[in-house]
PDB file of N, CA and C in Angstrom:
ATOM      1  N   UNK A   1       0.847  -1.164   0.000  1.00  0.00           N
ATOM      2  CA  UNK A   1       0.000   0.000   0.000  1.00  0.00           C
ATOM      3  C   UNK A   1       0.895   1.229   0.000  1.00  0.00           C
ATOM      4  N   UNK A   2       0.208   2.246  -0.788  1.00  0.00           N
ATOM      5  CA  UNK A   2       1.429   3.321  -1.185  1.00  0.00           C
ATOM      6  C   UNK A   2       0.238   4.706  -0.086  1.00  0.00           C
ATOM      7  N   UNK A   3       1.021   5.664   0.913  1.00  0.00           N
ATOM      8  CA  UNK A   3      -0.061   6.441   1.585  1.00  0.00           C
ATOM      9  C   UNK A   3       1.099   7.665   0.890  1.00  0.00           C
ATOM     10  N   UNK A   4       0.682   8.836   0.975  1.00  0.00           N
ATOM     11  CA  UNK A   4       1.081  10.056   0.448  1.00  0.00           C
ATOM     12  C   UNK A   4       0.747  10.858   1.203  1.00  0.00           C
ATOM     13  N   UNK A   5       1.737  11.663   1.988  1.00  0.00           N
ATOM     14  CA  UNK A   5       1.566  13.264   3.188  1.00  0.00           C
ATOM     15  C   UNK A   5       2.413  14.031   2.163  1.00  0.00           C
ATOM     16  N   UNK A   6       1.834  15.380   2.607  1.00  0.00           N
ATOM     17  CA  UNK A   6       2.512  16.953   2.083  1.00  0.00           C
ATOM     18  C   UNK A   6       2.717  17.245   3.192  1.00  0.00           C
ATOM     19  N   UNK A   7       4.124  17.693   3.080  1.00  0.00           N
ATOM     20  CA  UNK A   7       4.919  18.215   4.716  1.00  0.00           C
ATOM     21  C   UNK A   7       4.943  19.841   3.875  1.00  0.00           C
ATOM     22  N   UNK A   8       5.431  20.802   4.560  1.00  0.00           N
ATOM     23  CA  UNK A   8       5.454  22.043   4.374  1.00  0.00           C
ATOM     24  C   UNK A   8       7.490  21.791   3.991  1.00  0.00           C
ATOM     25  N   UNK A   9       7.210  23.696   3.062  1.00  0.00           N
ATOM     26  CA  UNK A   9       8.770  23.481   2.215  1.00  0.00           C
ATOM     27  C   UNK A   9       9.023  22.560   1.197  1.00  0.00           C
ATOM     28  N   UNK A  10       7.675  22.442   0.170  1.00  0.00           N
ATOM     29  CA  UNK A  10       7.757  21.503  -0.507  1.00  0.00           C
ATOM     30  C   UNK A  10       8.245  20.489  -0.548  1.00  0.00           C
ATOM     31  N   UNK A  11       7.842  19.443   0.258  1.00  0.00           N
ATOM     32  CA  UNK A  11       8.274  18.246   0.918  1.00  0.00           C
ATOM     33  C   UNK A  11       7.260  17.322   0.009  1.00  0.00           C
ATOM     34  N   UNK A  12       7.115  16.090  -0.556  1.00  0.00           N
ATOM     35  CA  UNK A  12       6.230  15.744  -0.566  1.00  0.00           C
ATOM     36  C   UNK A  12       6.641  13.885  -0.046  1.00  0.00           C
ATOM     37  N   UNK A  13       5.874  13.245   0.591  1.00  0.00           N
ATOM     38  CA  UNK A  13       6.151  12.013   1.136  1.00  0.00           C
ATOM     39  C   UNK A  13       5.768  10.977   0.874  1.00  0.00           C
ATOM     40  N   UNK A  14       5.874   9.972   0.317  1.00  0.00           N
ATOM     41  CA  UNK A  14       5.490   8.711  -0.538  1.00  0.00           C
ATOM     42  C   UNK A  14       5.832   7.322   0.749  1.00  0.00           C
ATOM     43  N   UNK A  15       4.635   7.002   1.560  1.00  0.00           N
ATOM     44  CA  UNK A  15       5.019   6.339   2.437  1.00  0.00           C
ATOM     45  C   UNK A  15       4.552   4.852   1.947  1.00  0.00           C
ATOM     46  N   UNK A  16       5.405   4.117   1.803  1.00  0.00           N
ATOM     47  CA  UNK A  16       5.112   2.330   1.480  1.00  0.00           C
ATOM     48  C   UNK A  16       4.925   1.183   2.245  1.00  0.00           C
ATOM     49  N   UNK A  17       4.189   0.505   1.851  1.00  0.00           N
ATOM     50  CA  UNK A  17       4.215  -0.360   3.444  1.00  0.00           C
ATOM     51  C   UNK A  17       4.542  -2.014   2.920  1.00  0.00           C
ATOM     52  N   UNK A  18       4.936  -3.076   3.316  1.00  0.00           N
ATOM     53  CA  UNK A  18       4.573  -4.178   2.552  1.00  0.00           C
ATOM     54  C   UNK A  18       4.445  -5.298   3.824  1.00  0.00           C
ATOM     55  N   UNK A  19       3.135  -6.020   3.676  1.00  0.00           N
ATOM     56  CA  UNK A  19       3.535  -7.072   4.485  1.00  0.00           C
ATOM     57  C   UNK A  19       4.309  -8.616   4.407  1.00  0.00           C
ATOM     58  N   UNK A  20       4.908  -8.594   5.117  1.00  0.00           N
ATOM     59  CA  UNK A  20       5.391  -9.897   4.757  1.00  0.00           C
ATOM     60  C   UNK A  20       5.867 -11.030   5.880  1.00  0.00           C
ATOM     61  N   UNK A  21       5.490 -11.943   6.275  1.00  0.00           N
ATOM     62  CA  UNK A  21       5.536 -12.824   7.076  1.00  0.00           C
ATOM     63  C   UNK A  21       5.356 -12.451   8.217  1.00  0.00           C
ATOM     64  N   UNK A  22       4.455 -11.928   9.053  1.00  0.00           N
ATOM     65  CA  UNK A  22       4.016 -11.363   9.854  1.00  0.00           C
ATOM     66  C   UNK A  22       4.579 -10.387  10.550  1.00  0.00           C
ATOM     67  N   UNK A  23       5.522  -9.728   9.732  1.00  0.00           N
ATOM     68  CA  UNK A  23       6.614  -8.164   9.531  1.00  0.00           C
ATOM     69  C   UNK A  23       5.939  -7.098   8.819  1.00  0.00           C
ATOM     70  N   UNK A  24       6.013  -5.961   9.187  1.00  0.00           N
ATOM     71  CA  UNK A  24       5.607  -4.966   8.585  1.00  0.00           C
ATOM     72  C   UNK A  24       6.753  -3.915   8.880  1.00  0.00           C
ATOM     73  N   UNK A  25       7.033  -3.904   7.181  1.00  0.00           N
ATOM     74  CA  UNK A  25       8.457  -2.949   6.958  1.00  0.00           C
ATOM     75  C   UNK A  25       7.314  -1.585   6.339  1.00  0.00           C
ATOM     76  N   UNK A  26       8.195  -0.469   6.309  1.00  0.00           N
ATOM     77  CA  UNK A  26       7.534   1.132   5.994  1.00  0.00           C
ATOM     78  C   UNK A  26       9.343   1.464   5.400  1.00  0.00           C
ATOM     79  N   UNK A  27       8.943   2.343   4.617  1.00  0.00           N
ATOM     80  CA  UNK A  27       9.666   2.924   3.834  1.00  0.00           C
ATOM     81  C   UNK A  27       9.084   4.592   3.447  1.00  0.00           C
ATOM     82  N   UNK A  28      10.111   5.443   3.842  1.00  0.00           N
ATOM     83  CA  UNK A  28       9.694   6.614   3.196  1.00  0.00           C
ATOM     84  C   UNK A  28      10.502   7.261   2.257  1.00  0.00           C
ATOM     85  N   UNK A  29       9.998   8.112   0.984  1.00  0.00           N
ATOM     86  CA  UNK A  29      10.956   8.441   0.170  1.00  0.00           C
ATOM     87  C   UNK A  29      10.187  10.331   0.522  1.00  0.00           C
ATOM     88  N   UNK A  30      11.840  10.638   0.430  1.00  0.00           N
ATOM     89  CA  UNK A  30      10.955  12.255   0.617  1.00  0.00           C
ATOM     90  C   UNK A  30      11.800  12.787  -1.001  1.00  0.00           C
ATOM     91  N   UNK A  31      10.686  13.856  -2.034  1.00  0.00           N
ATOM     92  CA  UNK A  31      11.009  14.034  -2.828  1.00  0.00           C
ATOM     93  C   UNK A  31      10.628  15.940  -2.797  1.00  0.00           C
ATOM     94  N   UNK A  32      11.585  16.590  -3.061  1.00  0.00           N
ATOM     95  CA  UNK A  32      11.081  17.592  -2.686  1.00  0.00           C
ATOM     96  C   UNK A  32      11.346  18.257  -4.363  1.00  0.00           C
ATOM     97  N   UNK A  33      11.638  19.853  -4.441  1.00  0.00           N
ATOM     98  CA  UNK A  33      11.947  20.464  -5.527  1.00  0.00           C
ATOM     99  C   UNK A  33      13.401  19.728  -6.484  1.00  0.00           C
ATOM    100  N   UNK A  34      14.374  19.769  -5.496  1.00  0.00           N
ATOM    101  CA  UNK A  34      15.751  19.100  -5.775  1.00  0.00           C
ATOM    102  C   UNK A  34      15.318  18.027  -6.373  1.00  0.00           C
ATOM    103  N   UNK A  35      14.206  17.313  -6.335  1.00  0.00           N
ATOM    104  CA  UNK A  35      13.758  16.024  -6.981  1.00  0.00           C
ATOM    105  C   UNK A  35      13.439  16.029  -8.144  1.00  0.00           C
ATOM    106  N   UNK A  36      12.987  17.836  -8.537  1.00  0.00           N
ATOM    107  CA  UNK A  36      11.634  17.646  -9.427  1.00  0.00           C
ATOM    108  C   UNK A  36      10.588  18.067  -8.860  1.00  0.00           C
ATOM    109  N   UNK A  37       9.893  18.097  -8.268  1.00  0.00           N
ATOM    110  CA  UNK A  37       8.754  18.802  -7.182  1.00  0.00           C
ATOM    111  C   UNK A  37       9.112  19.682  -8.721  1.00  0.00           C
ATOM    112  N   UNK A  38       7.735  20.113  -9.141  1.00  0.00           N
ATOM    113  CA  UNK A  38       7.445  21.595 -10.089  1.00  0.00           C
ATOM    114  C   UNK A  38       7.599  22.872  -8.574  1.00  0.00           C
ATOM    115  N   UNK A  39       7.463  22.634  -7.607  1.00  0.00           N
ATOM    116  CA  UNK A  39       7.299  23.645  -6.916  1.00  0.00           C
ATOM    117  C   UNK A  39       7.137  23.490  -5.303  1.00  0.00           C
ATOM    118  N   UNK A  40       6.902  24.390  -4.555  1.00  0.00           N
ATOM    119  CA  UNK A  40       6.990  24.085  -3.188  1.00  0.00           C
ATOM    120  C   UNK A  40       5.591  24.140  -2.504  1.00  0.00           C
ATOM    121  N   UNK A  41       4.951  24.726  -3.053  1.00  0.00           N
ATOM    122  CA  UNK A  41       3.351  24.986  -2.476  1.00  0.00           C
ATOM    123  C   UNK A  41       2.619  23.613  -3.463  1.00  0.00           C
ATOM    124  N   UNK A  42       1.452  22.666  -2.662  1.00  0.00           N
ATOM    125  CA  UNK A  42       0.997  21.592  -3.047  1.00  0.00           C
ATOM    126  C   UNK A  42      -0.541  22.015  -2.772  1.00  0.00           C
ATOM    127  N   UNK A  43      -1.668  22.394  -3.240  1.00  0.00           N
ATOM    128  CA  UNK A  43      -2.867  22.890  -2.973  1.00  0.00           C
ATOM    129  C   UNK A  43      -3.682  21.387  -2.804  1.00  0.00           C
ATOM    130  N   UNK A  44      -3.834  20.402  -3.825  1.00  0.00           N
ATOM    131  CA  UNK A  44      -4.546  19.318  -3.743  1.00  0.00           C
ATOM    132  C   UNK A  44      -3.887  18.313  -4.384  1.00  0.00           C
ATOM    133  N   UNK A  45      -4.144  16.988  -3.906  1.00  0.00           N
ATOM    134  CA  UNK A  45      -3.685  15.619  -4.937  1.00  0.00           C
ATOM    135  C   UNK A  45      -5.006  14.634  -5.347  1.00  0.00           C
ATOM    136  N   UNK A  46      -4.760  13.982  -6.190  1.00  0.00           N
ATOM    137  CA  UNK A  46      -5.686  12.565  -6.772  1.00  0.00           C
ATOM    138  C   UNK A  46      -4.938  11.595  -7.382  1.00  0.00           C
ATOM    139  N   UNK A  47      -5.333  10.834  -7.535  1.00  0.00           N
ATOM    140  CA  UNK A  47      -4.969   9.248  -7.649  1.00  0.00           C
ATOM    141  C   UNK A  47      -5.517   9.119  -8.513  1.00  0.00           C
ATOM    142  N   UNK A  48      -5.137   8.695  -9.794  1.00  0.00           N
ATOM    143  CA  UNK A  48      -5.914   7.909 -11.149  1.00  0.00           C
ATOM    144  C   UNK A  48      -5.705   6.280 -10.977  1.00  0.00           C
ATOM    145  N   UNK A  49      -6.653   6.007 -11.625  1.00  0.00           N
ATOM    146  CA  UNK A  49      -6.887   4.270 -12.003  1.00  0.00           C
ATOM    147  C   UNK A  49      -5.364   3.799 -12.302  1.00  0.00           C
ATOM    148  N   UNK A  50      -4.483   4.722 -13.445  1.00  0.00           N
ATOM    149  CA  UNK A  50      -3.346   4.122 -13.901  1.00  0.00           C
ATOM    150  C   UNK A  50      -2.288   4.444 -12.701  1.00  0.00           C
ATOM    151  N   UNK A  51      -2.456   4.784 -11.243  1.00  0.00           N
ATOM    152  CA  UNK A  51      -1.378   4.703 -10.892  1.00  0.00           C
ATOM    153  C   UNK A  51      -0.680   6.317 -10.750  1.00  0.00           C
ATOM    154  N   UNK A  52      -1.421   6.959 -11.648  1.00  0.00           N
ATOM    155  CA  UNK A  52      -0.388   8.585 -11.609  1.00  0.00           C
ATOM    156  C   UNK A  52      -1.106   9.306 -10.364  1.00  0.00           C
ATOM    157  N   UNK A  53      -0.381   9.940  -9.910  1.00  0.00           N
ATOM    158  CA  UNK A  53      -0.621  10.564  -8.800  1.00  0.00           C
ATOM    159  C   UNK A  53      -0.204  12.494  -9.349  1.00  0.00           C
ATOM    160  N   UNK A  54      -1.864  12.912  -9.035  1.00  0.00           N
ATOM    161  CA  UNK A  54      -1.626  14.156  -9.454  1.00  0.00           C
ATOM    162  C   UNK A  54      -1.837  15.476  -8.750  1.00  0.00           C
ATOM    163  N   UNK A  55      -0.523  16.390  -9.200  1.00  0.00           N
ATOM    164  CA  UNK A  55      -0.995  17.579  -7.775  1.00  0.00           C
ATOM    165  C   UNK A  55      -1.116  18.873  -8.953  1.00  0.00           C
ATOM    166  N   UNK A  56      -1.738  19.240  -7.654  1.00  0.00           N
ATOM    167  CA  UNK A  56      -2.461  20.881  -8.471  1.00  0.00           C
ATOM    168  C   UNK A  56      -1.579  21.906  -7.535  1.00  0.00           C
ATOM    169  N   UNK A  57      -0.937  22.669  -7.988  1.00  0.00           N
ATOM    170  CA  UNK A  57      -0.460  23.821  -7.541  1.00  0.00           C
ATOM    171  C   UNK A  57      -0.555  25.312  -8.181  1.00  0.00           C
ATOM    172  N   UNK A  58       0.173  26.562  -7.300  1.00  0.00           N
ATOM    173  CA  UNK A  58      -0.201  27.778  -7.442  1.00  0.00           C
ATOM    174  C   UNK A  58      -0.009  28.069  -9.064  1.00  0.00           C
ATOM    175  N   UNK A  59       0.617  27.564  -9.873  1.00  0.00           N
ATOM    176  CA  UNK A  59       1.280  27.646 -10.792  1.00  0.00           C
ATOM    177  C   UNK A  59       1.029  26.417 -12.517  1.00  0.00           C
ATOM    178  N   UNK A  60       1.061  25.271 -11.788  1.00  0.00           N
ATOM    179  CA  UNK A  60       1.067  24.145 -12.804  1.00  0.00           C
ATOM    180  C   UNK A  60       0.166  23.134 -12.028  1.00  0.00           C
ATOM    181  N   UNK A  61      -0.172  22.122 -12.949  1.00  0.00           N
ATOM    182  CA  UNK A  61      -0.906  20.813 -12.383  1.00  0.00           C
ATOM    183  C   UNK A  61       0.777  19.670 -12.875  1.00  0.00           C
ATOM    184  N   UNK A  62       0.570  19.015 -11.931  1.00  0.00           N
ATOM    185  CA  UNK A  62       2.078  18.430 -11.666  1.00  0.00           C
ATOM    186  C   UNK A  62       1.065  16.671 -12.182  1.00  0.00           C
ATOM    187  N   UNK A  63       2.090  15.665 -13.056  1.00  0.00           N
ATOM    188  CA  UNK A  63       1.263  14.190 -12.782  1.00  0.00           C
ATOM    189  C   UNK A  63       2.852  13.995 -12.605  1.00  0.00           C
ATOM    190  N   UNK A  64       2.984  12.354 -11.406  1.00  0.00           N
ATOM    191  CA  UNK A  64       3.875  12.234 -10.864  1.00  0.00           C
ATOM    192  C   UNK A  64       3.909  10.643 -11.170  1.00  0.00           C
ATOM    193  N   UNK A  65       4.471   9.845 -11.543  1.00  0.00           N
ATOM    194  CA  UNK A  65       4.720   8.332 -11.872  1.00  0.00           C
ATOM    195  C   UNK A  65       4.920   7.165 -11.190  1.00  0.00           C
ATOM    196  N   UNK A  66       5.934   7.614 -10.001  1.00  0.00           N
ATOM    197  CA  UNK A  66       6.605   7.102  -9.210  1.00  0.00           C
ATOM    198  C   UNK A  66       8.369   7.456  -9.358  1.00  0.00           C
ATOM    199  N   UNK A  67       8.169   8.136 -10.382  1.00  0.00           N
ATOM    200  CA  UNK A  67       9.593   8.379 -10.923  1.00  0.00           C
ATOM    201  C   UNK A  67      10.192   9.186 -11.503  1.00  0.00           C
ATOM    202  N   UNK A  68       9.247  10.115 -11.932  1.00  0.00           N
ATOM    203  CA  UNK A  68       9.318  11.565 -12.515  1.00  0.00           C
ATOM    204  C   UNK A  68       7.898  12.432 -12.343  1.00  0.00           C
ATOM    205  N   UNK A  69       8.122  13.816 -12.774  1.00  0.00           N
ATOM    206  CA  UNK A  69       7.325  14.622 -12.542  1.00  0.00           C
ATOM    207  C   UNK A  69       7.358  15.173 -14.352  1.00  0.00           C
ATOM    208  N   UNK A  70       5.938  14.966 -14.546  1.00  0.00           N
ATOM    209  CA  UNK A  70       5.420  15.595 -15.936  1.00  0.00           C
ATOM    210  C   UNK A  70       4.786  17.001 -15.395  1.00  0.00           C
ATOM    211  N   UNK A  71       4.828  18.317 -15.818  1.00  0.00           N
ATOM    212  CA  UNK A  71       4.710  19.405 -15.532  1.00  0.00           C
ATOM    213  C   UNK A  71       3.156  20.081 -16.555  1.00  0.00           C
ATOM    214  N   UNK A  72       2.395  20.357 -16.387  1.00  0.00           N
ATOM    215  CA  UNK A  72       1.225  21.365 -17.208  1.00  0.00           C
ATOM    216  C   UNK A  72       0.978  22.662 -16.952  1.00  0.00           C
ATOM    217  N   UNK A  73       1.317  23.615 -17.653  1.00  0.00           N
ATOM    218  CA  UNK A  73       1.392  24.860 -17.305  1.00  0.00           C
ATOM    219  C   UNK A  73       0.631  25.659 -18.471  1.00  0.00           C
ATOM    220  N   UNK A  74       0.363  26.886 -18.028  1.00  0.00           N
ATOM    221  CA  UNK A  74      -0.334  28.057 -19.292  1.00  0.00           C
ATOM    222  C   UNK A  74       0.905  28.466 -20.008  1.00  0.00           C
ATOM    223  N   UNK A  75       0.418  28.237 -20.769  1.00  0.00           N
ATOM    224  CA  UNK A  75       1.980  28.758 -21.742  1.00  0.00           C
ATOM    225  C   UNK A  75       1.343  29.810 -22.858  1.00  0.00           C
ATOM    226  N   UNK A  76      -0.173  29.752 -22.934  1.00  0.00           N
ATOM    227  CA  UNK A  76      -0.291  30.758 -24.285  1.00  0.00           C
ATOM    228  C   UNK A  76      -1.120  30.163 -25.461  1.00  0.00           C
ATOM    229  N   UNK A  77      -0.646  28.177 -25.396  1.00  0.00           N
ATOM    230  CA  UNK A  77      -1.192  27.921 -26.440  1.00  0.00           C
ATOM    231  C   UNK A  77      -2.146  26.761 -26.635  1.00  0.00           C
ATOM    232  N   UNK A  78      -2.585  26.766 -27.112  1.00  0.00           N
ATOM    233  CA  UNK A  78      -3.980  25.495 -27.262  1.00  0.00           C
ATOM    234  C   UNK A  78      -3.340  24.155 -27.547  1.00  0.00           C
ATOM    235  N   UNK A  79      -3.480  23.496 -26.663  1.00  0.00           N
ATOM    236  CA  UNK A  79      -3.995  21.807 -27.039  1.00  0.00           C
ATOM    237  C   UNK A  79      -3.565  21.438 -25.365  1.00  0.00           C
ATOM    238  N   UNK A  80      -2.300  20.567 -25.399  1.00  0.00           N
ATOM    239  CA  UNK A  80      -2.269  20.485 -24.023  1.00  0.00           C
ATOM    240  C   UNK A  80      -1.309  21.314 -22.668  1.00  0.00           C
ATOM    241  N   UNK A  81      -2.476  22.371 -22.407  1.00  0.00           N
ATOM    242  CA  UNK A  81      -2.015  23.269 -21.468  1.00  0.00           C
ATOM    243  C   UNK A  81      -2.904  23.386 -21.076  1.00  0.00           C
ATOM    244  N   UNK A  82      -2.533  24.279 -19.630  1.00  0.00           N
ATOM    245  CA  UNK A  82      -3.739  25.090 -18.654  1.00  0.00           C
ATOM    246  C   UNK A  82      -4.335  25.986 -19.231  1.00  0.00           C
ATOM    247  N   UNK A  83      -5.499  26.170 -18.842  1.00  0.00           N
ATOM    248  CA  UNK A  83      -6.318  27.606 -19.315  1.00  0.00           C
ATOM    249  C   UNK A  83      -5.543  28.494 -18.642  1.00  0.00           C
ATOM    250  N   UNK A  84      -5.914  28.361 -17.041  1.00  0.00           N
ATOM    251  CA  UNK A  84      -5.316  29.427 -16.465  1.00  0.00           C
ATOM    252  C   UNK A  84      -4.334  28.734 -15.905  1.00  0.00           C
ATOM    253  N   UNK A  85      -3.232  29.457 -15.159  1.00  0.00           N
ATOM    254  CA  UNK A  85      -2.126  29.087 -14.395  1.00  0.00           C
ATOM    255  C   UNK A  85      -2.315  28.103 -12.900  1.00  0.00           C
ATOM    256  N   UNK A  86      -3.812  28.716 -12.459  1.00  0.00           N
ATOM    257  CA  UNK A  86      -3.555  27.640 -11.125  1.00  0.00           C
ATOM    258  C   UNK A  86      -4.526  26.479 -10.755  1.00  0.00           C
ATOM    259  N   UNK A  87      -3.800  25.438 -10.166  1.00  0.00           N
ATOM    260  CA  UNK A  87      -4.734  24.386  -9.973  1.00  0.00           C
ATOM    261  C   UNK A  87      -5.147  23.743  -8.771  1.00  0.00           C
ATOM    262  N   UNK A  88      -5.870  24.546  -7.831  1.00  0.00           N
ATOM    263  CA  UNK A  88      -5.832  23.989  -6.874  1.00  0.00           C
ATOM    264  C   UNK A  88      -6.853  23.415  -6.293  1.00  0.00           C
ATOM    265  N   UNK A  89      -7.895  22.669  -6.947  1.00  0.00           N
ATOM    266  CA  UNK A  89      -8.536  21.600  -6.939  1.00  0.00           C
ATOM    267  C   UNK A  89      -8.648  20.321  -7.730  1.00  0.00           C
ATOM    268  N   UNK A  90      -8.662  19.057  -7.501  1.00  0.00           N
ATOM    269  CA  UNK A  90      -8.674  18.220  -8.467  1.00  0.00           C
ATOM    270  C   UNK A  90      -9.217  17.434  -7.942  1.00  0.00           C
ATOM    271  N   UNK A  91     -10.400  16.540  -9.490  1.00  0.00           N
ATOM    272  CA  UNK A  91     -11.084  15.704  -8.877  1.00  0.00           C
ATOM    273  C   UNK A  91     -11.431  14.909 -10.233  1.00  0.00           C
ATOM    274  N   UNK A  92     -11.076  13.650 -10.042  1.00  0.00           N
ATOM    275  CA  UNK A  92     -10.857  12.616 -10.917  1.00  0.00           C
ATOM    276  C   UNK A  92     -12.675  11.629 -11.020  1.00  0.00           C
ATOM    277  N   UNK A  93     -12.927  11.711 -12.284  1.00  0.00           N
ATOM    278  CA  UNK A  93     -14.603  11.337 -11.828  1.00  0.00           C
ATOM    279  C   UNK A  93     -14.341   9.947 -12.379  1.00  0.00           C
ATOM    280  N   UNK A  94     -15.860   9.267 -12.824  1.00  0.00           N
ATOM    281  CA  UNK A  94     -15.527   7.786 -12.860  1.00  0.00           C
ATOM    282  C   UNK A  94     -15.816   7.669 -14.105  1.00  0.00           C
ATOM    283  N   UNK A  95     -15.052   8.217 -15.104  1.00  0.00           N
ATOM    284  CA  UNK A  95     -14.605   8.659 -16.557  1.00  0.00           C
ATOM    285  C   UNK A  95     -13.513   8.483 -16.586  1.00  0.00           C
ATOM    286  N   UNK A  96     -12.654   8.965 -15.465  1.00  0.00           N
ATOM    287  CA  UNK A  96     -11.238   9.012 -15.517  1.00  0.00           C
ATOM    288  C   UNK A  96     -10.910  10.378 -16.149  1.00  0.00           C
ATOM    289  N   UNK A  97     -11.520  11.449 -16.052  1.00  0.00           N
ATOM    290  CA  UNK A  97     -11.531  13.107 -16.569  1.00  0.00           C
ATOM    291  C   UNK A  97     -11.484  13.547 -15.162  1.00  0.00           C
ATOM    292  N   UNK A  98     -10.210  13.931 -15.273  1.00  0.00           N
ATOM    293  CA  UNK A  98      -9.465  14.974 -14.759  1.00  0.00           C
ATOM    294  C   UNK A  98     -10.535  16.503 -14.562  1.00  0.00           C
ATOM    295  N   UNK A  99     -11.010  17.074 -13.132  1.00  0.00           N
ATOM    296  CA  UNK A  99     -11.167  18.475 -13.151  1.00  0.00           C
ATOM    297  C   UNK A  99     -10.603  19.077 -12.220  1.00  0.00           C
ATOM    298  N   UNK A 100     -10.196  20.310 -12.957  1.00  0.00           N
ATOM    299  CA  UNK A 100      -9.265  21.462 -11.823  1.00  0.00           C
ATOM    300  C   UNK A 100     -10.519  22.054 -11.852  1.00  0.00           C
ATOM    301  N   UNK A 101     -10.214  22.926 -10.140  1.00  0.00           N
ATOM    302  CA  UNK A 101     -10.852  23.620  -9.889  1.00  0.00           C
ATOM    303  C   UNK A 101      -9.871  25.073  -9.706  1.00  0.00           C
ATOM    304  N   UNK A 102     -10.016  26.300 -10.088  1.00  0.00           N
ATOM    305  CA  UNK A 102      -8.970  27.148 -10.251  1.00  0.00           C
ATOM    306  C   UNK A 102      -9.365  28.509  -9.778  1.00  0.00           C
ATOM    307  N   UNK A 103      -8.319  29.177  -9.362  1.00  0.00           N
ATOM    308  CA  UNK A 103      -8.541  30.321  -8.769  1.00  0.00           C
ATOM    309  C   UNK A 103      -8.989  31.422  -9.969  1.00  0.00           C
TER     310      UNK A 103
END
């Protein structure tokens, strides 16, 4: 089981758990900007079916893999970008469509 905390200072925390023979090991990976983090402020996250884990911030909507950070930002131009710059609601329906909610 994979649990996910936002610590402050753009921290973000990927906590793992696995059981195994009546042991329970935890693992934490802390990934912050130096990682990739698009940024330090984290407004909301969601969880898709495939596994991506996605955050909305002051700036960009961040999707995260387990292993990199794909970045979405307003840049100006039509197809795949933000309307506006911020994303700080998200809510994944049972479509699998992605909605920001934005300042």
């Amino acid at each position: 089981m994979k649990y996910l905390s936002l610590c402050g200072a753009g921290l973000l925390l990927l906590f793992t758990s696995t059981l195994q023979a009546k042991s329970y090991y935890a693992t934490v990976e802390r990934i912050s900007v130096g990682d990739g983090l698009p940024e330090t402020t984290v407004y909301s996250f969601a969880k898709d079916k495939a596994g991506f884990l996605w955050l909305g911030m002051p700036t960009a909507l961040a999707r995260f893999d387990g292993y990199q950070f794909r970045t979405f930002i307003k840049n100006g131009q039509t197809g795949r970008s933000l309307a506006v710059s911020s994303a700080s609601n998200i809510f994944i329906d049972s479509k699998e469509r992605i909605w920001l909610g934005t300042w």
